[in-house]
C-alpha atoms as a PDB file:
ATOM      1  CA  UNK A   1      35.393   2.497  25.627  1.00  0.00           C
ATOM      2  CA  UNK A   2      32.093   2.912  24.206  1.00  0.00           C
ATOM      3  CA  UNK A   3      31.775   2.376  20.054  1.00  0.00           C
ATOM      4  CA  UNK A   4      29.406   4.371  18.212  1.00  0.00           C
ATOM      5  CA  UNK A   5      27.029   2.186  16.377  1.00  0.00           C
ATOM      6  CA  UNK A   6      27.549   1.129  12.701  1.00  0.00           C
ATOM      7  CA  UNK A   7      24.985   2.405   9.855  1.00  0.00           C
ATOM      8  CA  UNK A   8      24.095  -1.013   9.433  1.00  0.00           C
ATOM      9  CA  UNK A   9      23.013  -1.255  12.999  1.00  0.00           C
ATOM     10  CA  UNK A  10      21.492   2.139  12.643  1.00  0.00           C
ATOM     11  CA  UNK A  11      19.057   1.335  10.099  1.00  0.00           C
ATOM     12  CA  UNK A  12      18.522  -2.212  10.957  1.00  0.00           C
ATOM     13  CA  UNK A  13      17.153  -0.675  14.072  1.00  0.00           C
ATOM     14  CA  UNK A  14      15.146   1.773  11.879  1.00  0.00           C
ATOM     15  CA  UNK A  15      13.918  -0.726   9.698  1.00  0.00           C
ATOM     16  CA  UNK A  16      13.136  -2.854  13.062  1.00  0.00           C
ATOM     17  CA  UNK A  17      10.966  -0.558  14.348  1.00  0.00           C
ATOM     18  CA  UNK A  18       9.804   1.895  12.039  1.00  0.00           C
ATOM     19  CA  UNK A  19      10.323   0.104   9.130  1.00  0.00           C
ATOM     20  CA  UNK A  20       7.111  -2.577  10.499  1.00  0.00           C
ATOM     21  CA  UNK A  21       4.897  -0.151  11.007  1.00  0.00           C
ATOM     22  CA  UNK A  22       5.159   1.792   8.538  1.00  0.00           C
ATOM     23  CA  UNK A  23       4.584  -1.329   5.829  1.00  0.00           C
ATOM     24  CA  UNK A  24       2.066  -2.351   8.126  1.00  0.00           C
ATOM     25  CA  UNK A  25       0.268   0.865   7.798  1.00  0.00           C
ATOM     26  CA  UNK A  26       0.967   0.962   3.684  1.00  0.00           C
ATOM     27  CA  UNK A  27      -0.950  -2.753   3.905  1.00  0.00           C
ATOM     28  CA  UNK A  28      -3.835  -1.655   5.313  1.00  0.00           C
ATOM     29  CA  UNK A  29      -4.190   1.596   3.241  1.00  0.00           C
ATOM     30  CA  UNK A  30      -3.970  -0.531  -0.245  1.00  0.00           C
ATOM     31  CA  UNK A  31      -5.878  -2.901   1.158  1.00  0.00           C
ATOM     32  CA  UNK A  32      -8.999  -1.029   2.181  1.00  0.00           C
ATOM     33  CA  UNK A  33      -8.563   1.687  -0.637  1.00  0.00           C
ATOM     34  CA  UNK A  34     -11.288  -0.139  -2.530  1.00  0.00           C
ATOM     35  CA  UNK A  35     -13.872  -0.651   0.148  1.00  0.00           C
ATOM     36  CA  UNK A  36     -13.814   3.376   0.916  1.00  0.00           C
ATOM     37  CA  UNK A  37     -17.106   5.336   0.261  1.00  0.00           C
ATOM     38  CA  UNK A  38     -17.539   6.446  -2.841  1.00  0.00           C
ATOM     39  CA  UNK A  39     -15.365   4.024  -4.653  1.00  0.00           C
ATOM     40  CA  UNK A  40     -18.284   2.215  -5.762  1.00  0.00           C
ATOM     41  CA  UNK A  41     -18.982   3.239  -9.199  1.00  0.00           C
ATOM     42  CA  UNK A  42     -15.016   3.409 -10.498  1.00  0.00           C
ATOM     43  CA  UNK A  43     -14.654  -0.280  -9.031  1.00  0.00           C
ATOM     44  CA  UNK A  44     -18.040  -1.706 -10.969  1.00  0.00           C
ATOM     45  CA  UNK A  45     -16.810   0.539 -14.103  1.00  0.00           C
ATOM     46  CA  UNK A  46     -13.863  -1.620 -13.696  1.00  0.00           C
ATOM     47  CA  UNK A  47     -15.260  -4.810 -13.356  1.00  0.00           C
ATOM     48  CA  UNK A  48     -17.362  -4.295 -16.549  1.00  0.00           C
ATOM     49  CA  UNK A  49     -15.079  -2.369 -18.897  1.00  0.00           C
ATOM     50  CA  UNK A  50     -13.794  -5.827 -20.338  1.00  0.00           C
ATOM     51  CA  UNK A  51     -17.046  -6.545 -21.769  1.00  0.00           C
ATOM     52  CA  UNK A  52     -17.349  -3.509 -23.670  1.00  0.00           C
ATOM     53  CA  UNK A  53     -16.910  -3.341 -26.749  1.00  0.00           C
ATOM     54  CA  UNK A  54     -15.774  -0.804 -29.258  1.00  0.00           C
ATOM     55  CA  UNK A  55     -18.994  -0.516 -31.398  1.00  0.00           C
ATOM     56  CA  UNK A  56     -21.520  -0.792 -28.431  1.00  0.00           C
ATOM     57  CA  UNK A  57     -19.801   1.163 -25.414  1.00  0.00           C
END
């Protein structure tokens, strides 16, 4: 007799498989999103916006 599978097994397969590369893939994307072209100016904006001051912007 064959059993279906469970939803646990189901998405314990899904998460198995899919699940890997698709957090894989969302790792690389956040982690290269500042090195893209163009980013250049927002991310030194960034790095100096503590040192601004109100009266001197």
């Amino acid at each position: 007799m064959i059993h279906p599978h469970s939803t646990y097994e189901t998405l314990r397969q899904l998460a198995d498989s899919w699940g890997l590369v698709l957090m894989t893939v969302s790792f690389l994307v956040l982690v290269l999103w500042p090195f893209r072209p163009g980013a250049k100016t927002r991310n030194d904006a960034a790095a100096t916006m503590i040192f601004e001051d109100d009266d001197n912007g």
